[in-house]
Protein backbone atom coordinates (compact mmCIF):
# COMPACT_ATOMS: atom_id res chain seq x y z
CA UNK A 1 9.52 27.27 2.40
CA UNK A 2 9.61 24.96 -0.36
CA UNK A 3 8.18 21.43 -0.12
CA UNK A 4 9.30 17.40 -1.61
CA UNK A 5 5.17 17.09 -2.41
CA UNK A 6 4.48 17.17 -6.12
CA UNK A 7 0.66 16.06 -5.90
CA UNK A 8 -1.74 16.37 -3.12
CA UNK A 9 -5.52 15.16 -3.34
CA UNK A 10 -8.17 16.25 -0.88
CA UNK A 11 -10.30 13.06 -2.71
CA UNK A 12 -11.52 10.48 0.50
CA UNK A 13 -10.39 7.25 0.78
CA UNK A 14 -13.03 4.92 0.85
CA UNK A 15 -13.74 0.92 1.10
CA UNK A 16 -15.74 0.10 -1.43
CA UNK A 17 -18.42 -2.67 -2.50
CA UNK A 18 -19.37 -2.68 -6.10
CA UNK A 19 -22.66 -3.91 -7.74
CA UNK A 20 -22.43 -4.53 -11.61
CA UNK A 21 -25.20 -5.72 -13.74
CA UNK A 22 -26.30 -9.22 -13.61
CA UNK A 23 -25.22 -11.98 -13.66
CA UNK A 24 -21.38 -10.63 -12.67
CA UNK A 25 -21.41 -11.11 -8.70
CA UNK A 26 -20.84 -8.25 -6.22
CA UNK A 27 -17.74 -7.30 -4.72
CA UNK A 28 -16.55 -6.71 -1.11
CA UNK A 29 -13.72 -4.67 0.83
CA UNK A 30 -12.57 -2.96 -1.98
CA UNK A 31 -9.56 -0.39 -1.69
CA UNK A 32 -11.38 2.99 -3.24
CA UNK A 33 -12.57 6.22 -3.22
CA UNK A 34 -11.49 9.16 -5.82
CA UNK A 35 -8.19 9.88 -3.45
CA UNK A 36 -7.03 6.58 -3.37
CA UNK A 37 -7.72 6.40 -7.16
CA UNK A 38 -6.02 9.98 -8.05
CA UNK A 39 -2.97 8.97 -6.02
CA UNK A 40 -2.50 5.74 -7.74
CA UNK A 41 -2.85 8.07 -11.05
CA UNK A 42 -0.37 10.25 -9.14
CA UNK A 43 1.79 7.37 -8.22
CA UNK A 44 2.16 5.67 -11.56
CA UNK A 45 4.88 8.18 -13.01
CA UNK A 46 6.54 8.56 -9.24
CA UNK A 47 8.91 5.22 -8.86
CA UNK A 48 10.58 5.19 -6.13
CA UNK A 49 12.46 7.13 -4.00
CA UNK A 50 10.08 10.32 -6.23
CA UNK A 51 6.90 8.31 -5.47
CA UNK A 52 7.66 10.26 -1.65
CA UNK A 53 6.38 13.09 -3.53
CA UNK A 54 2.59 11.90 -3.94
CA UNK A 55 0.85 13.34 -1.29
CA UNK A 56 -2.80 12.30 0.13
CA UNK A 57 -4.62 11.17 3.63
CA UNK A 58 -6.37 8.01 4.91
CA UNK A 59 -8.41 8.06 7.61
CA UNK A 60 -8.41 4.30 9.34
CA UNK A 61 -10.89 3.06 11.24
CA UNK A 62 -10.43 -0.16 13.51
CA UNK A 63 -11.99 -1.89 10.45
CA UNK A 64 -9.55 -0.98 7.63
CA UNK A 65 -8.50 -3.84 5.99
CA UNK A 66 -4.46 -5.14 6.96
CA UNK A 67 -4.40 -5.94 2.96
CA UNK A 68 -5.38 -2.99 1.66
CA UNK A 69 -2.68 -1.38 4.83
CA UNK A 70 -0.19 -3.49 3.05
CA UNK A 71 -0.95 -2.07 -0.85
CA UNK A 72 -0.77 1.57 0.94
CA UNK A 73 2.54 0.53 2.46
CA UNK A 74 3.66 -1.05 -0.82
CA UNK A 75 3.50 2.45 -2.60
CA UNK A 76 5.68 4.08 -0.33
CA UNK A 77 4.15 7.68 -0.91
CA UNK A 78 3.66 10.78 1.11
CA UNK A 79 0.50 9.35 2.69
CA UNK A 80 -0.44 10.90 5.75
CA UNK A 81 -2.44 7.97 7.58
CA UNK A 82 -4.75 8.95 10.49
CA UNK A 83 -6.01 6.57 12.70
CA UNK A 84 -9.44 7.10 14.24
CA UNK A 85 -10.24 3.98 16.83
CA UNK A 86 -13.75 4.96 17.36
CA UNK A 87 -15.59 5.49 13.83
CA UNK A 88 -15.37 3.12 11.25
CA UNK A 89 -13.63 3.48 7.95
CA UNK A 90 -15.37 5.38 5.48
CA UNK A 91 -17.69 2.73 3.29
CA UNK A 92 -19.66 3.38 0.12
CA UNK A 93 -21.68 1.38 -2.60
CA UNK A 94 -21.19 2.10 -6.29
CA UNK A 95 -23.47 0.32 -9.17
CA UNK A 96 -22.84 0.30 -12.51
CA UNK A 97 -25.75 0.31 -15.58
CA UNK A 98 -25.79 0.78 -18.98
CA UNK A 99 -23.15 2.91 -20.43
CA UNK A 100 -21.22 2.78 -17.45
CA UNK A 101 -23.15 5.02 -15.92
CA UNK A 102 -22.65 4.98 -12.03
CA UNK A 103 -24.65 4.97 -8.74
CA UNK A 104 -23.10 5.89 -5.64
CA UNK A 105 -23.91 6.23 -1.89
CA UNK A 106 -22.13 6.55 1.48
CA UNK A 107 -22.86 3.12 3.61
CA UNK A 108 -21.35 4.96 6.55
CA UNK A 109 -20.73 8.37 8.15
CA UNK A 110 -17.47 10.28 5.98
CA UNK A 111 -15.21 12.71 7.31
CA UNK A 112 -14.56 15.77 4.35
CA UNK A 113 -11.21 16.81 3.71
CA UNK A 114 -10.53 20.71 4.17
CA UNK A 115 -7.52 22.87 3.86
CA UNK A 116 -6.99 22.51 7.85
CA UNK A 117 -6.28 18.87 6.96
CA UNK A 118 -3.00 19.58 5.53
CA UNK A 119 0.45 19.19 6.95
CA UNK A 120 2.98 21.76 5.98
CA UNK A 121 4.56 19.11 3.57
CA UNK A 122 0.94 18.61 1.81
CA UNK A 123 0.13 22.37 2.09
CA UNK A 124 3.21 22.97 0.33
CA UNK A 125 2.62 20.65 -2.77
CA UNK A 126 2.80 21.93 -6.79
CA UNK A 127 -0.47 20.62 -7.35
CA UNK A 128 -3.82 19.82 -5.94
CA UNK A 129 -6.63 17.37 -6.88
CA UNK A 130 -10.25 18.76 -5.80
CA UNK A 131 -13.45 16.74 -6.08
CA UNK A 132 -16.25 18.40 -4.82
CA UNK A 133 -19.23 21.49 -5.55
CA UNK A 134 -18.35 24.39 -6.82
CA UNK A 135 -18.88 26.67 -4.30
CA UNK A 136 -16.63 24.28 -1.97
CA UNK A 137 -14.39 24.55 -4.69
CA UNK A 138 -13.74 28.16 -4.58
CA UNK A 139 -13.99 27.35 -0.72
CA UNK A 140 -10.59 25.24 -0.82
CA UNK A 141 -8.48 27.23 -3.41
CA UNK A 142 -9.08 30.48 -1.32
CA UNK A 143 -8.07 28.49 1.64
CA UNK A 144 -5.26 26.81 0.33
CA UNK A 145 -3.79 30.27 -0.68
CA UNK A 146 -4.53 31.50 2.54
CA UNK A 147 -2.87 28.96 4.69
CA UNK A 148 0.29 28.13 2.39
CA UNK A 149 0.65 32.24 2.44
CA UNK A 150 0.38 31.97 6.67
CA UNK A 151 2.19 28.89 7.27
CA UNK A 152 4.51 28.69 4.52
CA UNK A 153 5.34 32.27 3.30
CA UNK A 154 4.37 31.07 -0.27
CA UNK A 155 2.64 33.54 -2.45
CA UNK A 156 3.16 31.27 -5.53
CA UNK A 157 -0.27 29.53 -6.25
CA UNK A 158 -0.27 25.74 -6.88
CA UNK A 159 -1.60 24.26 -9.92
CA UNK A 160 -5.42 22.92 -8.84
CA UNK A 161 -7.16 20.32 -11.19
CA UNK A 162 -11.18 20.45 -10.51
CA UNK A 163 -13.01 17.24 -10.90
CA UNK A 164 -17.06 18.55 -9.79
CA UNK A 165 -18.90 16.11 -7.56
CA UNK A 166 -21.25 14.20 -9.89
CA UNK A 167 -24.42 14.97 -7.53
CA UNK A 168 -23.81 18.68 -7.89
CA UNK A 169 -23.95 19.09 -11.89
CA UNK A 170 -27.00 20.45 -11.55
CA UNK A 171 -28.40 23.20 -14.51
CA UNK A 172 -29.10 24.99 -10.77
CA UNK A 173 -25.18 25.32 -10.36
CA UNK A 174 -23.86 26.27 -13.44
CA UNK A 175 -23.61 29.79 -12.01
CA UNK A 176 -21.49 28.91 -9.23
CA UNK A 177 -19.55 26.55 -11.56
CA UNK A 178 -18.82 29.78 -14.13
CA UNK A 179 -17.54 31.31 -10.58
CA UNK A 180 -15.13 28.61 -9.49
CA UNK A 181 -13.47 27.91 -13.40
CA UNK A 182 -11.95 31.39 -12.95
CA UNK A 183 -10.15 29.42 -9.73
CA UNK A 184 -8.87 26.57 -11.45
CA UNK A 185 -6.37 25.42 -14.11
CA UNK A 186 -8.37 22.11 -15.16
CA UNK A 187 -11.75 21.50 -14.88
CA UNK A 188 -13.07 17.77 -16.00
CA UNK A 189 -16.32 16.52 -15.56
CA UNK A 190 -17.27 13.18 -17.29
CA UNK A 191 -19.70 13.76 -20.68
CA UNK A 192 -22.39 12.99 -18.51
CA UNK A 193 -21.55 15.54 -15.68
CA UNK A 194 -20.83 18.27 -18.19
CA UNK A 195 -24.17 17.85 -19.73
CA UNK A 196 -25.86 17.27 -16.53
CA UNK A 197 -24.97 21.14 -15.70
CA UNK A 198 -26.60 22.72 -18.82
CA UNK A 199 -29.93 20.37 -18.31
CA UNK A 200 -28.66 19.21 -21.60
CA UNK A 201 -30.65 15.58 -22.55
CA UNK A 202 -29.18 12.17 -23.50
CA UNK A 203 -25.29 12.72 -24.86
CA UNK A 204 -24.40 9.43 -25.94
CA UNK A 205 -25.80 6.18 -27.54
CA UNK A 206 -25.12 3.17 -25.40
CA UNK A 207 -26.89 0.74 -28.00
CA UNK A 208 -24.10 2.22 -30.37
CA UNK A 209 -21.09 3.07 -28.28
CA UNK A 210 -21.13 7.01 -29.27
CA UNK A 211 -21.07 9.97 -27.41
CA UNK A 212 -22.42 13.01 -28.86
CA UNK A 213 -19.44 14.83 -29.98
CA UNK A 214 -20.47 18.12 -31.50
CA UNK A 215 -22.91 18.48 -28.00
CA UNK A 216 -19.80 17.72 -25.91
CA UNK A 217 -17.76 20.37 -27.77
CA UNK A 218 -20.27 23.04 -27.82
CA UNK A 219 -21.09 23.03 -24.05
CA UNK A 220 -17.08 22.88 -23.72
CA UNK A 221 -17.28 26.10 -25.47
CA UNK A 222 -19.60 27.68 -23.22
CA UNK A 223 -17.17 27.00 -20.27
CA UNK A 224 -14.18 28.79 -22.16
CA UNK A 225 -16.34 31.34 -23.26
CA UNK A 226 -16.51 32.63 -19.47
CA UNK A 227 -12.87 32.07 -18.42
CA UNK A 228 -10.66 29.19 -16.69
CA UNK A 229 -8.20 30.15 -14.38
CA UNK A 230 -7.69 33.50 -12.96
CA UNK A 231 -6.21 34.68 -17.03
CA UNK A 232 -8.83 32.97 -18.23
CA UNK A 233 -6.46 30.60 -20.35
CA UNK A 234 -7.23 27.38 -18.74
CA UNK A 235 -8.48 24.28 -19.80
CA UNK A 236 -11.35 22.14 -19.87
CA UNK A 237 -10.77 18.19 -20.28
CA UNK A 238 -14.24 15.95 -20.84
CA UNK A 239 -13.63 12.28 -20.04
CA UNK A 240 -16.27 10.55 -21.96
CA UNK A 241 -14.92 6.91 -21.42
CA UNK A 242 -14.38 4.20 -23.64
CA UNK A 243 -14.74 7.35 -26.38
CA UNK A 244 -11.69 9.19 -24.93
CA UNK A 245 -11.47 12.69 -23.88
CA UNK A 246 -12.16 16.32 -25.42
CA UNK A 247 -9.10 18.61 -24.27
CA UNK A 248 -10.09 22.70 -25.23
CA UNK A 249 -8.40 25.66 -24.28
CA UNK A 250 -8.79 28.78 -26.21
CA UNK A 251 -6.19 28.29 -27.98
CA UNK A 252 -6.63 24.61 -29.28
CA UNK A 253 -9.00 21.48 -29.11
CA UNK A 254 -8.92 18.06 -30.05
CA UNK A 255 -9.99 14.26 -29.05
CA UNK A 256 -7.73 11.89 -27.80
CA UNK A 257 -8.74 8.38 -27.79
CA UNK A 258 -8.72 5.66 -25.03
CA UNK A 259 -5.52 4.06 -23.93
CA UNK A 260 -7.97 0.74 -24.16
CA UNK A 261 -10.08 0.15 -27.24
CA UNK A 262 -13.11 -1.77 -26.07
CA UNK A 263 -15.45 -0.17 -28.29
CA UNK A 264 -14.47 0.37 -31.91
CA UNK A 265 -17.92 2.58 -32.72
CA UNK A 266 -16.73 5.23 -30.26
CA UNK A 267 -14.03 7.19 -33.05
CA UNK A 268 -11.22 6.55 -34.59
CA UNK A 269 -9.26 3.36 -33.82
CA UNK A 270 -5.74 2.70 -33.16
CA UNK A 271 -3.03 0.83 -34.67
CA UNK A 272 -2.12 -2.10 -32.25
CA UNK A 273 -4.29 -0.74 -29.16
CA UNK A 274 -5.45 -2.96 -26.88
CA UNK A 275 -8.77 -4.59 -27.07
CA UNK A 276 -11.40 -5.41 -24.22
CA UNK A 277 -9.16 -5.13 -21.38
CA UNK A 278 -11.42 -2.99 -19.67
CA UNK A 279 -12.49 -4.40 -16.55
CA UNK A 280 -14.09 -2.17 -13.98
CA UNK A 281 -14.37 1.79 -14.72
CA UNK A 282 -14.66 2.38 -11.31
CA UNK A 283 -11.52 4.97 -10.17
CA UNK A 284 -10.72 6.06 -13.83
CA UNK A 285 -11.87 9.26 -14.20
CA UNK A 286 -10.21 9.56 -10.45
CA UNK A 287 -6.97 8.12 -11.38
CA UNK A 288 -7.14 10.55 -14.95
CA UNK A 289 -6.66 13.36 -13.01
CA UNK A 290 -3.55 11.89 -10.68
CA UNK A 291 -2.05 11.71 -13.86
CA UNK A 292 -3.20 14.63 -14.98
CA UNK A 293 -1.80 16.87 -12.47
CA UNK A 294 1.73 15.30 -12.32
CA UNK A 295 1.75 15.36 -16.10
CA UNK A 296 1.07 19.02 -15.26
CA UNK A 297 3.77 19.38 -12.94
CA UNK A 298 6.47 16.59 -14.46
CA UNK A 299 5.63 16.44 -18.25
CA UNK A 300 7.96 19.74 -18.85
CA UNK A 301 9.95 22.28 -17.34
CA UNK A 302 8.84 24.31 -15.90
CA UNK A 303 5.61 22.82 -14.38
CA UNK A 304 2.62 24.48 -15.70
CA UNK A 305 -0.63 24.77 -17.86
CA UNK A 306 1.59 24.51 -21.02
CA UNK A 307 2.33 20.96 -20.36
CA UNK A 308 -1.29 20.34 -20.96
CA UNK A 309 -1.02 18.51 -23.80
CA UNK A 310 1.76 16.01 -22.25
CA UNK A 311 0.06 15.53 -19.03
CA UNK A 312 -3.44 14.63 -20.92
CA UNK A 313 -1.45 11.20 -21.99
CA UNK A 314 -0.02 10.62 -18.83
CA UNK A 315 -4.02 11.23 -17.45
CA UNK A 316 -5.03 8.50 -20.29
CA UNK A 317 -2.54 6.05 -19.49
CA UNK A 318 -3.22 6.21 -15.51
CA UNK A 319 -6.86 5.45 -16.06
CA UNK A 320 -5.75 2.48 -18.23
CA UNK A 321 -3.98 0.82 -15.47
CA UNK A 322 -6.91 1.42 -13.34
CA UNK A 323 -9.86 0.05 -14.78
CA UNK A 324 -7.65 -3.31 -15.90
CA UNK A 325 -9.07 -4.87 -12.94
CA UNK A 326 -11.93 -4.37 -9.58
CA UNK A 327 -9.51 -2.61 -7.20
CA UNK A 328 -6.20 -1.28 -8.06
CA UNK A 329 -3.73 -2.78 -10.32
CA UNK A 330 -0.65 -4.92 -8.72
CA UNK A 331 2.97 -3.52 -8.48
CA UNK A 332 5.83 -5.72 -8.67
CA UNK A 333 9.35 -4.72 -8.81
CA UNK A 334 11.87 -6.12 -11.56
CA UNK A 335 15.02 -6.23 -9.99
CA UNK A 336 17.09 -7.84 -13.12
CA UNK A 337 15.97 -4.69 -14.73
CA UNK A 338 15.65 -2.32 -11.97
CA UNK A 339 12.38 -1.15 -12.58
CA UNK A 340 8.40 -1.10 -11.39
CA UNK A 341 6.06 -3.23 -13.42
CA UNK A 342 1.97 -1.95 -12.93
CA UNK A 343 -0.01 -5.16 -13.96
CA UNK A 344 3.20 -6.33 -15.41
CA UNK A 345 3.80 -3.73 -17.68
CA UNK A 346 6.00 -0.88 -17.69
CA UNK A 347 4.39 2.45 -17.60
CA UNK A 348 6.69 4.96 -18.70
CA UNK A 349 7.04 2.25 -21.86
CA UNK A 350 3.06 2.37 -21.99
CA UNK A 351 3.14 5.87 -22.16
CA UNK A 352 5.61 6.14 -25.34
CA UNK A 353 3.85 4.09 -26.82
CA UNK A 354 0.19 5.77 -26.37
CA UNK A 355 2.26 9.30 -26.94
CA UNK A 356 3.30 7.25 -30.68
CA UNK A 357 -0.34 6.27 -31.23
CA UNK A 358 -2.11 9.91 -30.62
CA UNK A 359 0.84 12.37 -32.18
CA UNK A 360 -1.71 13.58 -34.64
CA UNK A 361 -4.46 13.98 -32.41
CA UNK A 362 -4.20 17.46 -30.43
């Protein structure tokens, strides 16, 4: 049984507040969480009538927010919306400190998202987004098999993009992580989650706006050294920010800088990038691997690893349109040209252009 879903997340969706550092004020009611985030990365490439194809789940509580229904509705994806009349929506708090480092707590009680969760149609889909501990991670990969062999009939295994929980990169896991890379195709931790794992100290320089690049590298190493994916031929992507991200397989490595270049120290700059238009980080790294894992599955034929080097663009450019603003970025259609416009720009034209910029880099 084949199925119209080219992206699924198991990611939460969440209403956030956000705290950033004095004096900017707090913010309220905030459309969030890394699902919501990873299907707008998702969603980006997917106009309409494809953007069906972007698969994820809400849970609503009599509190969720009628605009933040509204933006859902807007995106006309494969949502699956659940409505649950006697819990509240799923509420968190996120602060931000220097380096953009981030704090994060539940404000409320959350439901997890499990293989059982699926429909058919999301069971079915080409690729999944994961955000969780390792030993959940091999958890849902197994179980995804299992059900989409029992329900389904499909023996074919879907491509799976890893993004580990931040609270469980923990030197005390790195055993468990080594287990559940041979599971994946991607695995992407931020520079500070990567390092977090190997009880490796500080990896960048805030005062300087550096990360440690030969650390980052190394420890990337390390990972391919013990195998990704079931061949072993996976890769490893490091988000490390306003610095870009470190893509390694065993066969080839390389930096690729930021879509936005707020911070000149951080490498190499480029021609005509945009400057300072970085407004909140929060969702990035979550809307990086949307894009990621349709890159994966759209940025070639036939879907697959291979397209790895394609789909780490499309991941850069997603996470440019979401840290543009607090909240997600605005969609307006064009009709006189018969196209979407993300924070009035085009994003397949943002793309070419960021794909012009990096050709030299990986």
């Amino acid at each position: 049984m084949s199925s119209s879903i080219d992206f699924c997340t198991l990611g939460m969706f969440i209403i956030d507040e956000i705290h950033f550092p004095p004096p900017t004020p707090a913010v309220r009611d905030i459309m969030g969480g890394a699902g919501s985030y990873a299907a707008l990365g998702a969603r980006l490439f997917c106009p309409p009538p494809s953007s069906r194809a972007v698969g994820w789940l809400v849970d609503a509580g009599p509190d969720f927010p009628a605009a933040t229904e509204e933006t859902i509705r807007s995106w006309d994806t494969g949502v699956v919306m659940r409505r649950s009349p006697d819990r509240r929506t799923t509420r968190a708090w996120n602060g931000y400190g220097e380096g953009e480092k981030r704090s994060f707590r539940y404000l409320t009680p959350h439901l997890r998202l499990g293989q059982d969760d699926l429909t058919p149609a999301l069971l079915g889909a080409r690729s999944f987004h994961l955000i969780c501990a390792p030993t959940r991670c091999v958890e849902l990969v197994t179980g995804i098999r299992a059900r989409r062999r029992s329900v389904l009939g499909l023996d074919a295994p879907p491509l799976v993009v890893w993004e580990p929980v931040p609270d469980r990169c923990v030197p005390e896991e790195l055993d468990r992580c080594y287990g559940a890379l041979r599971h994946v195709d991607v695995v992407s931790p931020n520079h500070h989650e990567l390092a977090a794992f190997f009880g490796h100290g500080q990896i960048d320089e805030p005062a300087h706006g550096r990360v440690d690049r030969a650390a980052i590298e190394q420890l990337c190493r390390r990972w391919l050294d013990h195998g990704i994916g079931p061949d072993g031929q996976g890769a490893v992507i490091v988000r490390a920010g306003h610095a870009g991200c470190y893509l390694a397989t065993r066969d080839f490595s390389g930096w690729v800088p930021a879509y936005h270049q707020s911070h000149p120290a951080s490498g190499p700059h480029l021609d005509g990038a945009p400057q300072s238009q970085v407004v909140d980080p929060t969702g990035g790294g979550n809307a990086f691997m949307g894009g990621l894992a349709m890159g994966l599955v759209r940025g070639g034929s036939p879907p697959g690893r291979h397209n790895i080097k394609e789909a780490v663009r499309w991941a850069s450019v997603a996470a440019s349109f979401a840290i543009e603003q607090v909240g997600m970025p605005s969609l307006k259609d064009d009709p006189s040209k018969h196209e979407e416009r993300w924070n009035d720009d085009n994003v397949f034209a943002r793309l070419e252009t960021f794909k012009n910029r990096t050709a030299n880099a990986i």
